[in-house]
N, C-alpha and C. Protein backbone atom coordinates (compact mmCIF):
# COMPACT_ATOMS: atom_id res chain seq x y z
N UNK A 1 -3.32 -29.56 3.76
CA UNK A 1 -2.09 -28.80 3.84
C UNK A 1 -2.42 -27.36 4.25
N UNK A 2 -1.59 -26.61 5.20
CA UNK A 2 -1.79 -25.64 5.64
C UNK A 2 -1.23 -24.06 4.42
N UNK A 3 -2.10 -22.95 4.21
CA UNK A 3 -1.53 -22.22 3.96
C UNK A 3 -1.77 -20.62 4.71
N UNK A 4 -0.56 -20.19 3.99
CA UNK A 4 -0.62 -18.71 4.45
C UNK A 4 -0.25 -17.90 3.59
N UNK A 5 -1.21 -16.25 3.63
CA UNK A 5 -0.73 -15.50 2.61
C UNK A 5 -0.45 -14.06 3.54
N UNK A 6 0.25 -13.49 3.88
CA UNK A 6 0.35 -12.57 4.98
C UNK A 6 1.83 -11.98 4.42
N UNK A 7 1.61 -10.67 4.37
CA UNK A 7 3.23 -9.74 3.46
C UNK A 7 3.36 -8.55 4.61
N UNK A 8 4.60 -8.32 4.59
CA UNK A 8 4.55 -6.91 5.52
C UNK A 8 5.99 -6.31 4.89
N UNK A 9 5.08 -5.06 4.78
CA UNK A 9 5.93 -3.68 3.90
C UNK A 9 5.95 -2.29 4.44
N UNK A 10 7.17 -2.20 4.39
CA UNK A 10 7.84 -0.96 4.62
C UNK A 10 8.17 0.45 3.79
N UNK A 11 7.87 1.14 2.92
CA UNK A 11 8.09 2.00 1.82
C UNK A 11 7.64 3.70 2.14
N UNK A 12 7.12 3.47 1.13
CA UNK A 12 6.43 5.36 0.83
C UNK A 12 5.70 5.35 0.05
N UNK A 13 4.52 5.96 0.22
CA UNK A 13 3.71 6.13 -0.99
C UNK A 13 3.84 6.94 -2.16
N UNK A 14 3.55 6.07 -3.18
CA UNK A 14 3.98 7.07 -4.51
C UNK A 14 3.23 7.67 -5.11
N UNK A 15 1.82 7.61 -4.44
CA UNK A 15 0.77 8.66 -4.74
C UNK A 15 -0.20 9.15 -3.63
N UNK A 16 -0.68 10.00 -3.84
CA UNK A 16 -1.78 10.35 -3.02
C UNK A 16 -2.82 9.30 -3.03
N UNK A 17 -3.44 8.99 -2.06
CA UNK A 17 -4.29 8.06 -1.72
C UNK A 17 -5.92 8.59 -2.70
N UNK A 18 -6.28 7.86 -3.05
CA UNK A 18 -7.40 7.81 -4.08
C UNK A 18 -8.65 7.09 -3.28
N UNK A 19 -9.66 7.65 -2.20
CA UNK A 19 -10.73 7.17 -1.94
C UNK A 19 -11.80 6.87 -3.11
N UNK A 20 -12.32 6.24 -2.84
CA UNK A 20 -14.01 5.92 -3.21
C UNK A 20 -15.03 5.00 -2.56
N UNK A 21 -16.12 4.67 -2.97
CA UNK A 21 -17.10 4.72 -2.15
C UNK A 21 -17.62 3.33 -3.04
N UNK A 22 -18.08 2.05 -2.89
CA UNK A 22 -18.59 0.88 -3.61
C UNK A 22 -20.28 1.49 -3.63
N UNK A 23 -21.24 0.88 -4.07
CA UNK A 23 -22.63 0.90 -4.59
C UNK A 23 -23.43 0.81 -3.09
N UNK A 24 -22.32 -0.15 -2.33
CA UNK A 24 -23.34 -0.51 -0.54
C UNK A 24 -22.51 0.76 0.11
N UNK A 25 -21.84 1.33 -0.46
CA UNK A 25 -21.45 2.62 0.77
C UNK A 25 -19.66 2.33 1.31
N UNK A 26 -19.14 0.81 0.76
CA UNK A 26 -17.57 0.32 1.50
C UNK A 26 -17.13 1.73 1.20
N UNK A 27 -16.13 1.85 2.27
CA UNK A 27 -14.88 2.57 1.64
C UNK A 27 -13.69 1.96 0.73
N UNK A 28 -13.19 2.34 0.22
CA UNK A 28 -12.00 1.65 -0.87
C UNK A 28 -10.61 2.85 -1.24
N UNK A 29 -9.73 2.35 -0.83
CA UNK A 29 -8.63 2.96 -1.12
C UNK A 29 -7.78 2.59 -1.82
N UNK A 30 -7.15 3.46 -2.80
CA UNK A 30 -6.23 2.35 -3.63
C UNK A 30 -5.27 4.15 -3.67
N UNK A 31 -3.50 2.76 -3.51
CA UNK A 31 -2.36 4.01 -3.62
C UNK A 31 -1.27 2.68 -3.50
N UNK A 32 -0.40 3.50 -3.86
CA UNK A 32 0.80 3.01 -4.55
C UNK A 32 2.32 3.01 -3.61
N UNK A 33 3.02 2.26 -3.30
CA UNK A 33 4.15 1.83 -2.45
C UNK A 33 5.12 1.50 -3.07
N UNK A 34 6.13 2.30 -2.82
CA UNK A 34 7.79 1.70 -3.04
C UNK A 34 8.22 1.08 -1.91
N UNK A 35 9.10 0.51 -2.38
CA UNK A 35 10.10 -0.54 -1.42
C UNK A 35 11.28 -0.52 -2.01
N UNK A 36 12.08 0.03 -1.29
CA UNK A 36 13.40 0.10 -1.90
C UNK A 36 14.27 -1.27 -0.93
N UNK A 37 15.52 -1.72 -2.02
CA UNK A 37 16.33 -2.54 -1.36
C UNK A 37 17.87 -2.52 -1.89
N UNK A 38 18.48 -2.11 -0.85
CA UNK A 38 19.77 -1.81 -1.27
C UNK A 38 20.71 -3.17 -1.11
N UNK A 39 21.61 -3.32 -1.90
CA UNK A 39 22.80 -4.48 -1.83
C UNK A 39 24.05 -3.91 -2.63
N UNK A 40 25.04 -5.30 -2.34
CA UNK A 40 26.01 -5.16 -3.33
C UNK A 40 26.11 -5.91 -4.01
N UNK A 41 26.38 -5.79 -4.88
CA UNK A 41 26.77 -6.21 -6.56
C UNK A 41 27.94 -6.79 -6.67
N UNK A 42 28.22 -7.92 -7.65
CA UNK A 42 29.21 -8.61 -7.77
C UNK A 42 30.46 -7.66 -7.94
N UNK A 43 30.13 -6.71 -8.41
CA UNK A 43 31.56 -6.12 -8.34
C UNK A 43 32.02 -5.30 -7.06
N UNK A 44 30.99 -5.16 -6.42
CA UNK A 44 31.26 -4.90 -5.38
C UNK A 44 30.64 -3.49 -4.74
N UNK A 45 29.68 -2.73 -5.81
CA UNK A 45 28.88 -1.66 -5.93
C UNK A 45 27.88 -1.62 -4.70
N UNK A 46 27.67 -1.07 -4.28
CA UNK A 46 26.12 -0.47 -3.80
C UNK A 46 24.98 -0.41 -4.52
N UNK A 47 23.93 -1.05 -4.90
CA UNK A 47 22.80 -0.90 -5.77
C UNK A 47 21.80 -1.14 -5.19
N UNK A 48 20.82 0.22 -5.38
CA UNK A 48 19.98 -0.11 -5.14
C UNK A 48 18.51 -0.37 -6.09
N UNK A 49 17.40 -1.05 -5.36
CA UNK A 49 16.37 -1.37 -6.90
C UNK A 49 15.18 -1.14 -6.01
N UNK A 50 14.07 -0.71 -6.73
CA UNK A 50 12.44 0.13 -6.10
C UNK A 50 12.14 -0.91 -6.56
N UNK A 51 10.70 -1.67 -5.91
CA UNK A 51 9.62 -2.14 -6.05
C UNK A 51 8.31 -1.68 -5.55
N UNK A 52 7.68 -1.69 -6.62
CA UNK A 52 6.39 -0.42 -6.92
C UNK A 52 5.64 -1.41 -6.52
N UNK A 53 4.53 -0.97 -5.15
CA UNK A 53 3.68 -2.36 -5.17
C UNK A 53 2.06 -1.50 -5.34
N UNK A 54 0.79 -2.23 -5.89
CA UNK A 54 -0.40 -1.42 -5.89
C UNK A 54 -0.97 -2.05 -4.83
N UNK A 55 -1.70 -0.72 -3.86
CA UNK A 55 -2.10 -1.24 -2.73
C UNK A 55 -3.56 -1.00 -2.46
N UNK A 56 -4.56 -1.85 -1.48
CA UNK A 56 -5.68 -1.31 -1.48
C UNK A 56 -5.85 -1.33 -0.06
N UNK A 57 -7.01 -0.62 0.47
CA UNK A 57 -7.61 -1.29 1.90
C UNK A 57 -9.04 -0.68 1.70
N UNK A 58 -9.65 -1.45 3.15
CA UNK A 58 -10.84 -1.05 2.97
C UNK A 58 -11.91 -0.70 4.05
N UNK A 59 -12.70 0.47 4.05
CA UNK A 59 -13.28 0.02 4.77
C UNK A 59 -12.92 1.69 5.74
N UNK A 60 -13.16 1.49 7.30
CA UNK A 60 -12.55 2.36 8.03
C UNK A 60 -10.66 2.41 7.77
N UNK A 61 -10.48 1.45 7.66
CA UNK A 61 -8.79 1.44 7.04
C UNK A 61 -8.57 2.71 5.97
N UNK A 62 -9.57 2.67 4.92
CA UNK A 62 -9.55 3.41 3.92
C UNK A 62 -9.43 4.44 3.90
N UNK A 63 -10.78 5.11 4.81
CA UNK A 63 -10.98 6.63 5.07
C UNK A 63 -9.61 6.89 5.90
N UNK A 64 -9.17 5.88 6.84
CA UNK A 64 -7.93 6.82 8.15
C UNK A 64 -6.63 6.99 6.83
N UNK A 65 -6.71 5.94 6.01
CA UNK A 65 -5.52 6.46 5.29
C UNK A 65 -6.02 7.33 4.11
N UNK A 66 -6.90 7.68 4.25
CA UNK A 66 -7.29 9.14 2.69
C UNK A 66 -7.06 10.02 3.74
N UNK A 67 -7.22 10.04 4.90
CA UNK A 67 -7.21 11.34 5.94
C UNK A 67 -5.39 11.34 6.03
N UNK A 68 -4.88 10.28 6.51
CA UNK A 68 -3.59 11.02 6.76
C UNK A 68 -2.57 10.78 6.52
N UNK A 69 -2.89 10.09 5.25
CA UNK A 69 -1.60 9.43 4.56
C UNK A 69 -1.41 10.36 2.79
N UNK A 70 -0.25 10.66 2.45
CA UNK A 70 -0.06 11.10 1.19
C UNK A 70 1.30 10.94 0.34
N UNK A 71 1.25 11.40 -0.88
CA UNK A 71 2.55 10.67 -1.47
C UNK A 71 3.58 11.40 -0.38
N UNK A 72 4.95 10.13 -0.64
CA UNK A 72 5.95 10.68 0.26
C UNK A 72 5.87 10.01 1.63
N UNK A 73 4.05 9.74 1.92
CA UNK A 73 4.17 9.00 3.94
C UNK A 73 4.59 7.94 3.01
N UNK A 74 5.75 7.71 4.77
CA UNK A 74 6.35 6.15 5.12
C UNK A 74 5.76 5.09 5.77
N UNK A 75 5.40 4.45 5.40
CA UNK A 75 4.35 3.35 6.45
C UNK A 75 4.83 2.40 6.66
N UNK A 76 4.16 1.42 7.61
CA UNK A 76 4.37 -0.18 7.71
C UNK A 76 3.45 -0.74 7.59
N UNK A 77 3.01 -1.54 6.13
CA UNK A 77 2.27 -2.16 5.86
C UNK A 77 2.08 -4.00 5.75
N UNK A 78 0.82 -4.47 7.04
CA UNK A 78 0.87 -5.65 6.76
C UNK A 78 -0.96 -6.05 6.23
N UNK A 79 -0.78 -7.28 5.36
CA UNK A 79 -1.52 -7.66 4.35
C UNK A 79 -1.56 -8.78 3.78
N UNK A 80 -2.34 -9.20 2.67
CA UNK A 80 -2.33 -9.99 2.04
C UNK A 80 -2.03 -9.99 0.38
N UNK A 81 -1.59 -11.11 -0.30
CA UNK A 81 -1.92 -10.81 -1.70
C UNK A 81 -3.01 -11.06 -2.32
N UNK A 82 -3.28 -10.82 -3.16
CA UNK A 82 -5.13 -10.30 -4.03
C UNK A 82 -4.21 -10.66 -5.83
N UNK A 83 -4.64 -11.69 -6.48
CA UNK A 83 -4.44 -11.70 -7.92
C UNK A 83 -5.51 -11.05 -8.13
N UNK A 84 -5.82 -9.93 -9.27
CA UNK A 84 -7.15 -9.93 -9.76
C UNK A 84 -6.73 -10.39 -11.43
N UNK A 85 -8.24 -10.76 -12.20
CA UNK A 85 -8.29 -11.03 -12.97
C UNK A 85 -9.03 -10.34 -14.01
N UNK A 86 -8.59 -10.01 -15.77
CA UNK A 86 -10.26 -9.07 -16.16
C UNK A 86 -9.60 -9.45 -17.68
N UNK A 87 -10.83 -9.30 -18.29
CA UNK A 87 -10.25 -8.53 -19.68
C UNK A 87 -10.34 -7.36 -20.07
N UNK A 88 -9.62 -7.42 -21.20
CA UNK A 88 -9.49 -6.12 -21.57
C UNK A 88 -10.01 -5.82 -22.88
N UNK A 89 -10.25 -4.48 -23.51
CA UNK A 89 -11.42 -4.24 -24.51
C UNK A 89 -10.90 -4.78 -25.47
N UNK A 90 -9.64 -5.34 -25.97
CA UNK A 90 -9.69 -6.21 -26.94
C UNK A 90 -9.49 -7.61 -26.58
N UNK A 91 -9.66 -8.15 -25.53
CA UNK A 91 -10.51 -9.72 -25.19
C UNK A 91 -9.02 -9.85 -24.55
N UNK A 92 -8.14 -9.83 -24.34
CA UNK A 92 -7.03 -10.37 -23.96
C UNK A 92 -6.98 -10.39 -22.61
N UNK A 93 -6.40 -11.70 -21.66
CA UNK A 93 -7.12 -11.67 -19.92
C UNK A 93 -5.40 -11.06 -19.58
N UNK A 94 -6.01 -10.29 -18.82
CA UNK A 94 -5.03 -9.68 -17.86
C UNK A 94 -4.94 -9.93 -16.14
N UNK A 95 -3.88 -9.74 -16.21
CA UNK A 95 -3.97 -10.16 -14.50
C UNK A 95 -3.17 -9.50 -13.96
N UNK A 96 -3.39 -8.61 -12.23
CA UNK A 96 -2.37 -7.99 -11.77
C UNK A 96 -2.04 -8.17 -10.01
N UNK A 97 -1.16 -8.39 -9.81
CA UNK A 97 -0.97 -8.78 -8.41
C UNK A 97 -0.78 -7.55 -7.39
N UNK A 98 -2.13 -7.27 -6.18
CA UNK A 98 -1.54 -6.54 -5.47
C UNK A 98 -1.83 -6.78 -3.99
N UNK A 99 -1.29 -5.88 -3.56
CA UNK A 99 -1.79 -6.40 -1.79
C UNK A 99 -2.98 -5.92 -1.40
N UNK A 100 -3.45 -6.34 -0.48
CA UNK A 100 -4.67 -5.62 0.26
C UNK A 100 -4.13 -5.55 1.58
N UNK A 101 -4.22 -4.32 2.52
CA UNK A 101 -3.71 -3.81 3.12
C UNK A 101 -4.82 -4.38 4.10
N UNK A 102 -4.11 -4.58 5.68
CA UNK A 102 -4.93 -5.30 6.86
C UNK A 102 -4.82 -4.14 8.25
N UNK A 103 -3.62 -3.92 7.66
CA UNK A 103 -3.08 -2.60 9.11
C UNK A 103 -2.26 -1.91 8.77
N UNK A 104 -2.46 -0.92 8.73
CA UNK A 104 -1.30 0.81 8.45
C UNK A 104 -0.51 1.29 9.49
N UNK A 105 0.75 0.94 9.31
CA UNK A 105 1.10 1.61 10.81
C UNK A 105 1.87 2.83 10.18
N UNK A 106 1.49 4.28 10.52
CA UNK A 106 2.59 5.27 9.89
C UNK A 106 3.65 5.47 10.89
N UNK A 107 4.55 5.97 10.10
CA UNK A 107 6.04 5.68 10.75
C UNK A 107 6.44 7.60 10.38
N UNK A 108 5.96 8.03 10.15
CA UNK A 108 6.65 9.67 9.99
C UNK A 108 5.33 10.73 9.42
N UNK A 109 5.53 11.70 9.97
CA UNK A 109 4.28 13.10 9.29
C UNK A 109 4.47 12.85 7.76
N UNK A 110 3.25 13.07 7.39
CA UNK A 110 3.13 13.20 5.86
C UNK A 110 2.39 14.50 5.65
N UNK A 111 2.35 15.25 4.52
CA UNK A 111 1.72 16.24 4.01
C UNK A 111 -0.06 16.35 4.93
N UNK A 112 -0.71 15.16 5.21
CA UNK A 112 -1.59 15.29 5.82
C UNK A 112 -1.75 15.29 7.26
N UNK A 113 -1.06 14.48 8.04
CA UNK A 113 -0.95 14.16 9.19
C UNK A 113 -0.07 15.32 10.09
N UNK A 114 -1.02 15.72 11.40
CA UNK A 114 -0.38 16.96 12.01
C UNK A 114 1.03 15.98 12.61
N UNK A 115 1.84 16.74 13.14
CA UNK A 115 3.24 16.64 13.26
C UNK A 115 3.30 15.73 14.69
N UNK A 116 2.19 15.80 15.35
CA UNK A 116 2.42 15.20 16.83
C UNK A 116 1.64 13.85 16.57
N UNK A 117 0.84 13.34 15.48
CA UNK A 117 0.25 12.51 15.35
C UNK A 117 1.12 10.93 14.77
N UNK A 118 0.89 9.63 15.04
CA UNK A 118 1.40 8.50 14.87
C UNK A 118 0.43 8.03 14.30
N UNK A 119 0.82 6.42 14.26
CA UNK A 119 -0.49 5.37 14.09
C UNK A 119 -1.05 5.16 15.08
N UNK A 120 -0.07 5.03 16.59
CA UNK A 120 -0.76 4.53 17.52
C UNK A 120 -1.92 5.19 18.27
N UNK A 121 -2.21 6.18 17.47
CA UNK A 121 -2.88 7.48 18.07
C UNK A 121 -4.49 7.32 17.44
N UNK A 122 -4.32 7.13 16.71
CA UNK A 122 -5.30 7.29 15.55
C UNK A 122 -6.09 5.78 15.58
N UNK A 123 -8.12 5.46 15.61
CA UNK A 123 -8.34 4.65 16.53
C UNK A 123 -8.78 4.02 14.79
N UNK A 124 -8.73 3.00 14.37
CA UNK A 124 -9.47 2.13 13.19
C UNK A 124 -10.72 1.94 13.74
């Protein structure tokens, strides 16, 4: 049977991008995405609801988005999902679902990115 795991997201970041560096030298990024979705409501309201997603990438991906992505950039993010699994210091297994990021496309200047700059500009 065939599968597929492939997500693509649209939001803002809700934090500043958090580099680091693994033991062999990877790059690793981890930052945080809203997704907002607006509808109406049985009564007939406008509502809207955020979904907070935790995001990672890696690699040259990592560093281009510690360089020019910050809370507030809007991106288009496509990816995969990642369960991880762990315990925790009092033995209890935890588990948290997030994406791992495959391609960043920015969609507007952020606090880092000069004003004439895109995604399509910028080489992975």
């Amino acid at each position: 049977m065939a599968t597929l795991n492939k997500i693509f997201l649209i939001g803002n970041l809700t934090r500043d991008v958090e580099l680091k560096y693994t033991a062999s030298g990877a790059a690793v990024a981890n930052f945080g995405l809203a997704v907002n979705r607006t509808y109406t409501n049985s009564d007939g309201e406008k509502t809207e609801e955020v979904c907070f997603i935790d995001m990672v990438a890696w690699n040259r991906l990592a560093e281009v988005a510690n360089e020019y992505l910050s809370k507030g950039s809007p991106v288009f993010v496509e990816g995969r999902l990642q369960m991880d699994s762990w315990e925790d210091q009092d033995g209890k297994k935890r588990s948290k679902l997030k994406m791992v990021a495959q391609n960043i496309q920015f969609l507007g200047g952020g606090a880092k990115a000069d004003s004439d700059k895109t995604g399509d500009d910028i080489p992975f």
